[in-house]
PDB file of N, CA and C in Angstrom:
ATOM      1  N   UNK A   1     250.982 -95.842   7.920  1.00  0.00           N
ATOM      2  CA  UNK A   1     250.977 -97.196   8.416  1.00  0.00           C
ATOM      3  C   UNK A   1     251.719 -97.294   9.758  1.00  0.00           C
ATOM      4  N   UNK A   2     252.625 -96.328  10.159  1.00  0.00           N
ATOM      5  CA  UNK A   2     253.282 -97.010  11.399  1.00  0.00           C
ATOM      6  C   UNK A   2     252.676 -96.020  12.025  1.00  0.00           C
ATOM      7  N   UNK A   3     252.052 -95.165  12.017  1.00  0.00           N
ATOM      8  CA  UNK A   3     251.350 -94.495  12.708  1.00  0.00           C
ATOM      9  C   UNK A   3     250.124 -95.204  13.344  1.00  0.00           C
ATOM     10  N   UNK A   4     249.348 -95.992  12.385  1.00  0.00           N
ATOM     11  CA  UNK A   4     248.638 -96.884  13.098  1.00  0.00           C
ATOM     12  C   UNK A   4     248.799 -97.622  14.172  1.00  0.00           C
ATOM     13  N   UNK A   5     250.549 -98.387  13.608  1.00  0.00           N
ATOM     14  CA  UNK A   5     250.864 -99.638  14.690  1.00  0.00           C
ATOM     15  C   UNK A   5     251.261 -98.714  16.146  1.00  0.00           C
ATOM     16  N   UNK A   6     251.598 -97.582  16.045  1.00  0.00           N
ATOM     17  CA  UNK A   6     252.428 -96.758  17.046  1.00  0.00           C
ATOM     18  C   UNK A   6     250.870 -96.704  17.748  1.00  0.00           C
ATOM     19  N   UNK A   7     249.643 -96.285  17.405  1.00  0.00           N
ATOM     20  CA  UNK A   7     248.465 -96.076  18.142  1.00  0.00           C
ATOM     21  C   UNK A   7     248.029 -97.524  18.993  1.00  0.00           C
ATOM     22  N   UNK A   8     248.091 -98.559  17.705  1.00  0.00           N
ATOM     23  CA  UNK A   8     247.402 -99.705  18.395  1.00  0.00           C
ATOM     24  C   UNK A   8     248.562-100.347  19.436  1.00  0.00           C
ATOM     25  N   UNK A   9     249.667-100.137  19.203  1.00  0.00           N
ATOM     26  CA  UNK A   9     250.781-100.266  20.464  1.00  0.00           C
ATOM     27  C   UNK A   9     250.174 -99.932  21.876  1.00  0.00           C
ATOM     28  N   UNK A  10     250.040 -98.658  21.575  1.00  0.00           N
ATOM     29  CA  UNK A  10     249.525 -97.682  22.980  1.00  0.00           C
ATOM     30  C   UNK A  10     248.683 -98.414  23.392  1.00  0.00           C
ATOM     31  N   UNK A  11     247.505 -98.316  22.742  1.00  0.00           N
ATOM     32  CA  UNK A  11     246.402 -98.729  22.909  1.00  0.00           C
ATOM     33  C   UNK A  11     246.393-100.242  23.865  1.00  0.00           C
ATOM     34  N   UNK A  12     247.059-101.052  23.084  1.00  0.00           N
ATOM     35  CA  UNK A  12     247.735-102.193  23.683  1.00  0.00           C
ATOM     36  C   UNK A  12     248.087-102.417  25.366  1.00  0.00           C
ATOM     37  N   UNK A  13     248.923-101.412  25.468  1.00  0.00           N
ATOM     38  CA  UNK A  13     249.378-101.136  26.510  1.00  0.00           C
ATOM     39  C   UNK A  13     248.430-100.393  28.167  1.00  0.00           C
ATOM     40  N   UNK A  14     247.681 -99.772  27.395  1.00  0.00           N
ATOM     41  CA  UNK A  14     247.173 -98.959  28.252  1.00  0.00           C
ATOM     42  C   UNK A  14     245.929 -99.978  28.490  1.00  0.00           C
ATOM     43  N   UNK A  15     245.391-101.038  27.741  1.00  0.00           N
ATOM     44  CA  UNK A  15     244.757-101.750  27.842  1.00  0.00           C
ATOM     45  C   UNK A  15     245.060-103.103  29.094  1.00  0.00           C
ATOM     46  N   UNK A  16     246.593-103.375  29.042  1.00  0.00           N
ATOM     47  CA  UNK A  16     247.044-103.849  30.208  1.00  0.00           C
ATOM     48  C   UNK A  16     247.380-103.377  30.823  1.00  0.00           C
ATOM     49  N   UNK A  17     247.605-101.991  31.760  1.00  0.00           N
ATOM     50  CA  UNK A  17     247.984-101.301  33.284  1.00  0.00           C
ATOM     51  C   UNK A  17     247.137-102.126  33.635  1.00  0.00           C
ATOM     52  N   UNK A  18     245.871-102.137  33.360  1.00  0.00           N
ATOM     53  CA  UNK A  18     244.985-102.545  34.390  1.00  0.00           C
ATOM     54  C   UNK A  18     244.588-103.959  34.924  1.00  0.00           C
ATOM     55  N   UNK A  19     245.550-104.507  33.580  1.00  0.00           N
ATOM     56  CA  UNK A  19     244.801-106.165  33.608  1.00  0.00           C
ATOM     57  C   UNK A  19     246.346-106.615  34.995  1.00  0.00           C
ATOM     58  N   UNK A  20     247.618-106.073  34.792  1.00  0.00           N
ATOM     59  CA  UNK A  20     248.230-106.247  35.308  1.00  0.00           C
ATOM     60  C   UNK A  20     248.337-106.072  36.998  1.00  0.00           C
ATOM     61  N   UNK A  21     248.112-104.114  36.711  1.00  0.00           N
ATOM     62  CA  UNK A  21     248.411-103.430  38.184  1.00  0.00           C
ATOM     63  C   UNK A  21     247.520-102.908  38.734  1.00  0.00           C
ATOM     64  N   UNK A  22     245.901-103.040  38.062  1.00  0.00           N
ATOM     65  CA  UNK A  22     245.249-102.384  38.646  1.00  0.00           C
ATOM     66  C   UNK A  22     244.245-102.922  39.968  1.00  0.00           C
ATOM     67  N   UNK A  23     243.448-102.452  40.217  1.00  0.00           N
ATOM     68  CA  UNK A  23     242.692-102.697  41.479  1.00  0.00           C
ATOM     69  C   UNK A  23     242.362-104.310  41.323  1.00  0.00           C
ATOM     70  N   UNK A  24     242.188-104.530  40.316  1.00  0.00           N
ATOM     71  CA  UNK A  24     241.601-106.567  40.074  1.00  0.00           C
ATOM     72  C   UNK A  24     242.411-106.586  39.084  1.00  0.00           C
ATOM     73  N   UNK A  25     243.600-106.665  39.386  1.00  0.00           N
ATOM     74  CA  UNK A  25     244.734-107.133  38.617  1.00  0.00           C
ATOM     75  C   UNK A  25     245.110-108.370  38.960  1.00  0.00           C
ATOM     76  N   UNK A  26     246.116-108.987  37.848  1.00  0.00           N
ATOM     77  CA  UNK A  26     246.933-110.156  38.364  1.00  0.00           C
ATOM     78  C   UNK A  26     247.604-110.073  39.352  1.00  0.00           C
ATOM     79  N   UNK A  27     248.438-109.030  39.541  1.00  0.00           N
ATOM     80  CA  UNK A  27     249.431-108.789  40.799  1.00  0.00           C
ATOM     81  C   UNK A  27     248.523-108.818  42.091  1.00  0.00           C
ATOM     82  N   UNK A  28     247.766-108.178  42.463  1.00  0.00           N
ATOM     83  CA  UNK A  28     246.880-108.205  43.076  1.00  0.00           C
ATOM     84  C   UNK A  28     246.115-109.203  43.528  1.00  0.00           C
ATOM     85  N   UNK A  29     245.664-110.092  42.967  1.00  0.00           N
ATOM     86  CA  UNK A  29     244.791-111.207  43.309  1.00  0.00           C
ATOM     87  C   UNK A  29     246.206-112.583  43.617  1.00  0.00           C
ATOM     88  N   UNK A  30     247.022-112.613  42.790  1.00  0.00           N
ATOM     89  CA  UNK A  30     248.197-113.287  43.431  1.00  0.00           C
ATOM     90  C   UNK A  30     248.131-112.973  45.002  1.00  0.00           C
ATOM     91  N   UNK A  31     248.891-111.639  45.223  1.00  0.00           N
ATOM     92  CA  UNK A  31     249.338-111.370  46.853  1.00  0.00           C
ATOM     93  C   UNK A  31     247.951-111.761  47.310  1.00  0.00           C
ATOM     94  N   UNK A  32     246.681-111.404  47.306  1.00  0.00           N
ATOM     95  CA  UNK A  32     245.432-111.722  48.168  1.00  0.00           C
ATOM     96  C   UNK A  32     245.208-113.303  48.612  1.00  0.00           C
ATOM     97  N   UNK A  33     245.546-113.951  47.449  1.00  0.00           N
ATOM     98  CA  UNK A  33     245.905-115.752  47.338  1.00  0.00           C
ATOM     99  C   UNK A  33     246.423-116.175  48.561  1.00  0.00           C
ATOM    100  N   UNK A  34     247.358-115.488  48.433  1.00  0.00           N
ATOM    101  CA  UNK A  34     249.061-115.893  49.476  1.00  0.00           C
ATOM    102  C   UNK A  34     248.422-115.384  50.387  1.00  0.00           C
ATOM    103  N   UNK A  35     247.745-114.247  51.001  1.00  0.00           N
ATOM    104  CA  UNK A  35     247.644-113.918  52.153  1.00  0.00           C
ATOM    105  C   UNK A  35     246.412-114.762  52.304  1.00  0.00           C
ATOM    106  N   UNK A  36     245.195-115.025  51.928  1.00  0.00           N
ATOM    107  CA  UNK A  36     244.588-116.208  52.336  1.00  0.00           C
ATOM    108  C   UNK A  36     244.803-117.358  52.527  1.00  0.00           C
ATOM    109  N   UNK A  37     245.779-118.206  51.966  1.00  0.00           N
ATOM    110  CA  UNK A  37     246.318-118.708  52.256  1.00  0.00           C
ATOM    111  C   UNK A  37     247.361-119.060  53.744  1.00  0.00           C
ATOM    112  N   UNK A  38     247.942-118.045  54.011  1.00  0.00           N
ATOM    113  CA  UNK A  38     248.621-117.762  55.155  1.00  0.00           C
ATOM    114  C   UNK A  38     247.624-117.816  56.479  1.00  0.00           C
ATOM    115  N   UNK A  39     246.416-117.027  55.697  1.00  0.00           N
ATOM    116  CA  UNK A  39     245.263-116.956  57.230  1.00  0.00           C
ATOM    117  C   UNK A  39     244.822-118.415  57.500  1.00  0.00           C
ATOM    118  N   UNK A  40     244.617-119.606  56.445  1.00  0.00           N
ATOM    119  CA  UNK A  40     243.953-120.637  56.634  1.00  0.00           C
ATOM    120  C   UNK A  40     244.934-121.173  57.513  1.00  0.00           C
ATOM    121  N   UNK A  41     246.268-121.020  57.184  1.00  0.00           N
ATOM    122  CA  UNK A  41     247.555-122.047  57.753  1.00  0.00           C
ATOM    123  C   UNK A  41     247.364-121.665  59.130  1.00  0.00           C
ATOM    124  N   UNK A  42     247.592-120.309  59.384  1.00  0.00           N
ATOM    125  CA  UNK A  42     247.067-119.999  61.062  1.00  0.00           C
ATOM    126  C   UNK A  42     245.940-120.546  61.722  1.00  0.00           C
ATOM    127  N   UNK A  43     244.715-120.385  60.773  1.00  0.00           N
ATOM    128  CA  UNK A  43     243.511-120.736  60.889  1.00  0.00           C
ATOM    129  C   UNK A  43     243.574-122.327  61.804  1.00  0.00           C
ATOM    130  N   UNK A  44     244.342-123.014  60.858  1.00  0.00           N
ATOM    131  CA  UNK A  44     244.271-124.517  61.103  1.00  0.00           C
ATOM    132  C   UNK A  44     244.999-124.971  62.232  1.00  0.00           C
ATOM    133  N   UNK A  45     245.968-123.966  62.404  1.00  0.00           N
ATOM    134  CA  UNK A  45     247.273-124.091  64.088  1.00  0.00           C
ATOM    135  C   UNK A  45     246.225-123.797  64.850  1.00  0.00           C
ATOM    136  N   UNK A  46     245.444-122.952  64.914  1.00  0.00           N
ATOM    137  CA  UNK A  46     244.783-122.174  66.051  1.00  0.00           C
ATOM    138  C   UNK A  46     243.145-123.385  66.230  1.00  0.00           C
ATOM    139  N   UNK A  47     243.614-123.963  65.471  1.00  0.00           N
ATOM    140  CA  UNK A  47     241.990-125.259  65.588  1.00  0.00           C
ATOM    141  C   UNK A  47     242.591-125.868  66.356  1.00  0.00           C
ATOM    142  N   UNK A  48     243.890-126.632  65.843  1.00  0.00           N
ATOM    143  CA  UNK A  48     244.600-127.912  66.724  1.00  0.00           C
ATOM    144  C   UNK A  48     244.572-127.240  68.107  1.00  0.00           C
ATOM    145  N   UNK A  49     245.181-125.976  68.266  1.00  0.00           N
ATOM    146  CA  UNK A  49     245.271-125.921  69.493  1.00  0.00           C
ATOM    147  C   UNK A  49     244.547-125.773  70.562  1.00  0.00           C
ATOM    148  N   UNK A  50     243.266-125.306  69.664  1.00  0.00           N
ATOM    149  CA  UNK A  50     241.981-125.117  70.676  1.00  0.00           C
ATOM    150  C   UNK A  50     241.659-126.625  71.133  1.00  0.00           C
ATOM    151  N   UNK A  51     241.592-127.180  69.923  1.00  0.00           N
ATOM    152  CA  UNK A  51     241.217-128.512  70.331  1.00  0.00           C
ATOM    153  C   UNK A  51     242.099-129.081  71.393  1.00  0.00           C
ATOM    154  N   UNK A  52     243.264-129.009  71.467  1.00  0.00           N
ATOM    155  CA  UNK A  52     244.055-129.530  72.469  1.00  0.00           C
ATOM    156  C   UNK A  52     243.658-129.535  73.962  1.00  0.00           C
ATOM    157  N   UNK A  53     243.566-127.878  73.942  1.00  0.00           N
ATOM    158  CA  UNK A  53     243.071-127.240  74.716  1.00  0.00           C
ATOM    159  C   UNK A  53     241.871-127.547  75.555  1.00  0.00           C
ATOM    160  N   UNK A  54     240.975-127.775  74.403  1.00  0.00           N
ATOM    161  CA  UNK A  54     239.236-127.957  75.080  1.00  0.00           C
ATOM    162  C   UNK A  54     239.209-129.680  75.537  1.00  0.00           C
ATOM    163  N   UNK A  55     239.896-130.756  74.810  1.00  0.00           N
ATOM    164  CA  UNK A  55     240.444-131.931  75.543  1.00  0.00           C
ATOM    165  C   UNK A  55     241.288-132.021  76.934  1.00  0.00           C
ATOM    166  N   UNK A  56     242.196-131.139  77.181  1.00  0.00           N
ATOM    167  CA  UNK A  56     242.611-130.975  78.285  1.00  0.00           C
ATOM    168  C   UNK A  56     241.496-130.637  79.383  1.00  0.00           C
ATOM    169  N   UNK A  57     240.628-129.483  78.933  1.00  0.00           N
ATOM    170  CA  UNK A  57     239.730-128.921  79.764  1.00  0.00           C
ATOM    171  C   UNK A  57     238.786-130.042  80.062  1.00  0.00           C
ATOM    172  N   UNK A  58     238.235-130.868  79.517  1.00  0.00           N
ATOM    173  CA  UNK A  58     237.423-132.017  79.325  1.00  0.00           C
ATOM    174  C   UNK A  58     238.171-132.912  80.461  1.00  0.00           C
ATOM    175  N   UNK A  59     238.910-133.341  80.017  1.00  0.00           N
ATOM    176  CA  UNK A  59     239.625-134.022  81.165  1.00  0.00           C
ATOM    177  C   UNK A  59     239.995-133.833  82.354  1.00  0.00           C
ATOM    178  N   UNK A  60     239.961-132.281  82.526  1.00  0.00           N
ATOM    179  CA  UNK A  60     240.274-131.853  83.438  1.00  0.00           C
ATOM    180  C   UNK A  60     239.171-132.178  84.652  1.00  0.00           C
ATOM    181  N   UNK A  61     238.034-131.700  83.634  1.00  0.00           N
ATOM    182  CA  UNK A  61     236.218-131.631  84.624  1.00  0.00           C
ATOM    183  C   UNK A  61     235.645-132.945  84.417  1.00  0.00           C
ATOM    184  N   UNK A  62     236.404-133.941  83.989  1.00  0.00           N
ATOM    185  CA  UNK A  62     236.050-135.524  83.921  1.00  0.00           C
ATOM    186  C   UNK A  62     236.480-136.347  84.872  1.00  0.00           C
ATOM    187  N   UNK A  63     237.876-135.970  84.192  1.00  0.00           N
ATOM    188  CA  UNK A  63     238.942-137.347  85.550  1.00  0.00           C
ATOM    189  C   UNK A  63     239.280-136.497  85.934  1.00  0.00           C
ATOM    190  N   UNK A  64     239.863-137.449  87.051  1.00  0.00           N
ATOM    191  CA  UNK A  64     240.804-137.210  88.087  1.00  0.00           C
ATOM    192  C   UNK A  64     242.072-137.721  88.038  1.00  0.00           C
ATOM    193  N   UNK A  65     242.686-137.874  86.872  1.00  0.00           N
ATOM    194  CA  UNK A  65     243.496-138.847  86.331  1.00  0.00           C
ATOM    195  C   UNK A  65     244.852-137.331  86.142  1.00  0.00           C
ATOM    196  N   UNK A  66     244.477-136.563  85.143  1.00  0.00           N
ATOM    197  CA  UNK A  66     244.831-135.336  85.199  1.00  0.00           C
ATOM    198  C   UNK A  66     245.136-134.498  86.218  1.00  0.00           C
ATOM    199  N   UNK A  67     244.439-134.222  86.954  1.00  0.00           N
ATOM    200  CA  UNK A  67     244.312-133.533  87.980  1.00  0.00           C
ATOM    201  C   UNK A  67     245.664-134.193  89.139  1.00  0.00           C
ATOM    202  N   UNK A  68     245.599-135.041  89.396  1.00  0.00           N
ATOM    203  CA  UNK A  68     246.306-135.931  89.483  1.00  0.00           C
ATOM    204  C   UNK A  68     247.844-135.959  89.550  1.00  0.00           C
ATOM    205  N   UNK A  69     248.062-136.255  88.053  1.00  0.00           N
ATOM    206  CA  UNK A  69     249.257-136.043  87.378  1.00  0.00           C
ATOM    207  C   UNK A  69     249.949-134.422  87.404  1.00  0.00           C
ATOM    208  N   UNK A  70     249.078-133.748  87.079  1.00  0.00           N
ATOM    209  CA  UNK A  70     249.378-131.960  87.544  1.00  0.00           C
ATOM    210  C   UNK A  70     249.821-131.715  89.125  1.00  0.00           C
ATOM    211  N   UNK A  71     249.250-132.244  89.879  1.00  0.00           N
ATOM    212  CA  UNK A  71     249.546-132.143  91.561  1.00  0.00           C
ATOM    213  C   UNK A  71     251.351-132.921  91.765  1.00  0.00           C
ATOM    214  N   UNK A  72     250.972-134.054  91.103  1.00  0.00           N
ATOM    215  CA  UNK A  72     252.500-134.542  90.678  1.00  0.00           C
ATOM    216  C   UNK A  72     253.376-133.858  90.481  1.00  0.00           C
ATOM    217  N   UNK A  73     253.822-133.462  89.651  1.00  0.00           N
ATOM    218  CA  UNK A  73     254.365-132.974  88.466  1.00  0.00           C
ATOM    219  C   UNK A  73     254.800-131.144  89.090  1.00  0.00           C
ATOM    220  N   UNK A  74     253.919-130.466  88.954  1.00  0.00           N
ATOM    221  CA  UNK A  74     253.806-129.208  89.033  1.00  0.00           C
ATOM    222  C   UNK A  74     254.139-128.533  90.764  1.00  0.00           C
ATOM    223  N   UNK A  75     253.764-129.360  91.603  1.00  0.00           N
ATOM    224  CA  UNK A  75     253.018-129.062  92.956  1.00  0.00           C
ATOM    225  C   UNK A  75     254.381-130.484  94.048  1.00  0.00           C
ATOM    226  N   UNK A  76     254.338-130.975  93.526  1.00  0.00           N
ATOM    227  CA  UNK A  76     255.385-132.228  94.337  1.00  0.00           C
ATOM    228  C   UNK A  76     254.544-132.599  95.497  1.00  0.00           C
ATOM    229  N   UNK A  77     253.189-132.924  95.335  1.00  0.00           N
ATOM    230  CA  UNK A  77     252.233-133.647  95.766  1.00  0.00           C
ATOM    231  C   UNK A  77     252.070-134.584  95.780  1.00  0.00           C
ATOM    232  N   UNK A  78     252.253-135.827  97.294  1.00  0.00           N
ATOM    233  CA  UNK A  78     252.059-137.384  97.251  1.00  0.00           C
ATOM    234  C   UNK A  78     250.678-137.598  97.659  1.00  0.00           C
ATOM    235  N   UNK A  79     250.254-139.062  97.931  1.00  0.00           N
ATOM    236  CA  UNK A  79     249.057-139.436  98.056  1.00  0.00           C
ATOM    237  C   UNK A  79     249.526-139.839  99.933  1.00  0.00           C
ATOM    238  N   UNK A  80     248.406-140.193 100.539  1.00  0.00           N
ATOM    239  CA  UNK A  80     248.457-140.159 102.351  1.00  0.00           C
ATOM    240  C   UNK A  80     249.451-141.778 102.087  1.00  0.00           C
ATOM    241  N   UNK A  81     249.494-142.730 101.528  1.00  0.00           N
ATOM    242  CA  UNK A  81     249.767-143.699 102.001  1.00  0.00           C
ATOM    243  C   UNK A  81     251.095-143.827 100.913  1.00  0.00           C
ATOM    244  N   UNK A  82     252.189-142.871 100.205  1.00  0.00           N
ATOM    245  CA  UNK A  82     252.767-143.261  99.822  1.00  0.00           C
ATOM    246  C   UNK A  82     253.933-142.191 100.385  1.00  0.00           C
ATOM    247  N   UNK A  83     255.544-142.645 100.210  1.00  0.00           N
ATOM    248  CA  UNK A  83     256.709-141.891 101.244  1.00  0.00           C
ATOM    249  C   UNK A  83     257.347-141.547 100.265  1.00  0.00           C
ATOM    250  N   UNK A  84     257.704-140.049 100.572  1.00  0.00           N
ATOM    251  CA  UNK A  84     258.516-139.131 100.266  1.00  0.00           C
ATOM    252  C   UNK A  84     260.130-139.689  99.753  1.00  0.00           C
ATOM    253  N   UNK A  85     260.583-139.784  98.556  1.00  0.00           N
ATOM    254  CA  UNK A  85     261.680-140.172  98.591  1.00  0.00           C
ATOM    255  C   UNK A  85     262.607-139.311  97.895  1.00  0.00           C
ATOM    256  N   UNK A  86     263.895-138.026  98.182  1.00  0.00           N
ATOM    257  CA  UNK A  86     264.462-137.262  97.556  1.00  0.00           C
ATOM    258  C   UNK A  86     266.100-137.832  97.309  1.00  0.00           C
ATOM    259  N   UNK A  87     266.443-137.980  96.555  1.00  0.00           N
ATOM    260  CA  UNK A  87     268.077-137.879  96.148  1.00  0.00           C
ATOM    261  C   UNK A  87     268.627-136.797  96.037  1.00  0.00           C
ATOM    262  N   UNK A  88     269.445-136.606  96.595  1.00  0.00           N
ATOM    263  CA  UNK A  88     270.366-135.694  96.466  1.00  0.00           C
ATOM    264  C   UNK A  88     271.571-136.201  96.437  1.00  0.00           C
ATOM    265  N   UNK A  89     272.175-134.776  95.441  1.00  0.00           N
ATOM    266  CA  UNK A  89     273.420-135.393  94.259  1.00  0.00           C
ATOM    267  C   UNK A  89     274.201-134.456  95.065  1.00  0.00           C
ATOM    268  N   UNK A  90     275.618-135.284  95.126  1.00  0.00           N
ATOM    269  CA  UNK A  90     276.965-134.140  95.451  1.00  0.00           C
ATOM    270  C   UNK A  90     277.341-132.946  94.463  1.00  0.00           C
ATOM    271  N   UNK A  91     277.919-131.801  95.413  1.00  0.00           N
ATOM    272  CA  UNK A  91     278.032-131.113  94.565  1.00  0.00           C
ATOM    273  C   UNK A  91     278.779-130.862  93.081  1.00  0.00           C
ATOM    274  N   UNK A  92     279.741-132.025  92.708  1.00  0.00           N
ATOM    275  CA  UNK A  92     280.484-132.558  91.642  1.00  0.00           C
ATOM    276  C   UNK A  92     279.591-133.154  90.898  1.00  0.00           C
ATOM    277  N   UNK A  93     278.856-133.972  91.561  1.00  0.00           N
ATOM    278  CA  UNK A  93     277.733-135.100  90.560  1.00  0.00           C
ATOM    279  C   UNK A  93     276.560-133.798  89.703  1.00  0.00           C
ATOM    280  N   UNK A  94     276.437-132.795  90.448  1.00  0.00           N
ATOM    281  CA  UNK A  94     275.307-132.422  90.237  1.00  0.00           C
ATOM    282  C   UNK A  94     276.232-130.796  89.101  1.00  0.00           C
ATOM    283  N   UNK A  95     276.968-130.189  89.073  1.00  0.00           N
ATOM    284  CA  UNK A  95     278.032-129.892  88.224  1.00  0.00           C
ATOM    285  C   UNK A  95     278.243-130.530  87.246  1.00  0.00           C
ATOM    286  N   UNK A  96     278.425-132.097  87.009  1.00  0.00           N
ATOM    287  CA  UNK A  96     278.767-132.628  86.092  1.00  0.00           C
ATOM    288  C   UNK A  96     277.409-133.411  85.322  1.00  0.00           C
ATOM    289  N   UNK A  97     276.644-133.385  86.092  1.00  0.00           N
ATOM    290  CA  UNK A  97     275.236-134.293  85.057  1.00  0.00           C
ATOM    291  C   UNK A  97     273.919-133.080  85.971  1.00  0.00           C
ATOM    292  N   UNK A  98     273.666-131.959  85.079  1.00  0.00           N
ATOM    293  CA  UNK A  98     272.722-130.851  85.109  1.00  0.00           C
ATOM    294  C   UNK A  98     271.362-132.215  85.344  1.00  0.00           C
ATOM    295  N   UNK A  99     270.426-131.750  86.239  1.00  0.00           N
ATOM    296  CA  UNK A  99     269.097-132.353  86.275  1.00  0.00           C
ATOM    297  C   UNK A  99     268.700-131.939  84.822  1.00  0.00           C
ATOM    298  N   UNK A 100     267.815-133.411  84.333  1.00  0.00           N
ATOM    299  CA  UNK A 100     266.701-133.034  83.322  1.00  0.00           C
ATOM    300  C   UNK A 100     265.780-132.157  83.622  1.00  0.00           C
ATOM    301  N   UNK A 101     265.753-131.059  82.374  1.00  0.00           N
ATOM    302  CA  UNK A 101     264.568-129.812  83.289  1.00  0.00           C
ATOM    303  C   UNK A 101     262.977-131.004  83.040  1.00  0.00           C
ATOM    304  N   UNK A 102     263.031-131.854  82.487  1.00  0.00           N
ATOM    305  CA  UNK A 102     261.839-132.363  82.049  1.00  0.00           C
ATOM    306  C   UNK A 102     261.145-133.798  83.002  1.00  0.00           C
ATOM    307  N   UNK A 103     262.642-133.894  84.199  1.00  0.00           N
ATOM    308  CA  UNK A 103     262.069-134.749  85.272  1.00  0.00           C
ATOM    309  C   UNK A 103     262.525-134.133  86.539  1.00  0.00           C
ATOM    310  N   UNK A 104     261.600-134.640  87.209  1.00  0.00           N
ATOM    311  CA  UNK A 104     261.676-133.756  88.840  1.00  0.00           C
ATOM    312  C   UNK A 104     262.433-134.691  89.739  1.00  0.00           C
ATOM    313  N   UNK A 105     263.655-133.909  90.223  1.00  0.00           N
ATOM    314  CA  UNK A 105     264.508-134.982  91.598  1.00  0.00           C
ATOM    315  C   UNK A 105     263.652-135.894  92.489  1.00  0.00           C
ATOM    316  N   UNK A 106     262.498-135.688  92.485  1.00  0.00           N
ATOM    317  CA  UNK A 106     261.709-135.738  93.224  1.00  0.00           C
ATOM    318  C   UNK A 106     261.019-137.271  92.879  1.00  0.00           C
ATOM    319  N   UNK A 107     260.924-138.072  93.188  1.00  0.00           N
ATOM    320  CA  UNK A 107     260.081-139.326  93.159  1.00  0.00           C
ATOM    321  C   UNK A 107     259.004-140.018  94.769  1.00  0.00           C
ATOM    322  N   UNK A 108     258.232-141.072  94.062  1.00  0.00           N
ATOM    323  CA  UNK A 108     257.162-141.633  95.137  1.00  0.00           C
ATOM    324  C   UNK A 108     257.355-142.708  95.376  1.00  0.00           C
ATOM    325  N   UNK A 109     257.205-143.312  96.519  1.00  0.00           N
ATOM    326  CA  UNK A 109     257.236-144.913  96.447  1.00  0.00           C
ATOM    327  C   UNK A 109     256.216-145.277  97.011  1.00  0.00           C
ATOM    328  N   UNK A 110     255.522-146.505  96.538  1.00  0.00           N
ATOM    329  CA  UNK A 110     254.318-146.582  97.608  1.00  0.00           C
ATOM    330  C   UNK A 110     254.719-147.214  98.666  1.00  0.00           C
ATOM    331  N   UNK A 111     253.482-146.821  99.312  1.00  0.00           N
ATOM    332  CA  UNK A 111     254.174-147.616 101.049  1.00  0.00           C
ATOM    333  C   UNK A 111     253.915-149.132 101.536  1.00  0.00           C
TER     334      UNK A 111
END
């Protein structure tokens, strides 16, 4: 009699390596989950950003609104009928309050 249970034990066992660790195992199809998972999450960053992207581009070959604002911004480009206006900070003022990297010393006034 315990010779039996000692067989159907085994038996038992050797019957789950595979359900567990093997090639289409549980362990296995878990991690594959997660890593599909992971690809969709990228998947879905890499949409937004295209999209961002292909709206910018759109706008770009649409308006002139953009184009525009970039010459601004990037280039310190005015329009013919508006004057150049720069501040400049002492060297204490400008030591003690760093320019915003996110605005340019640089402003327009119209004329």
């Amino acid at each position: 009699m315990r010779l039996i249970a000692l067989c159907l034990l085994t038996l038992l066992l050797l019957i789950q390596y595979p359900l567990w660790l093997g090639k289409g195992g549980w362990l296995r199809t878990w991690d594959l989950q997660r890593q599909v998972a992971a690809a969709q999450k990228k998947n879905e960053e890499l949409k937004a950003r295209n999209a961002k992207l292909a709206s910018e581009v759109s706008d770009l070959k649409d308006g002139t609104g953009a184009v525009e604002e970039r010459a601004r911004l990037e280039l310190g480009m005015i329009k013919n009928d508006e004057i150049f206006v720069q501040i400049a900070q002492s060297s204490a003022q400008a030591s003690s309050n760093p320019p915003d990297s996110h605005q340019s010393p640089v402003s327009a006034a119209p004329h």
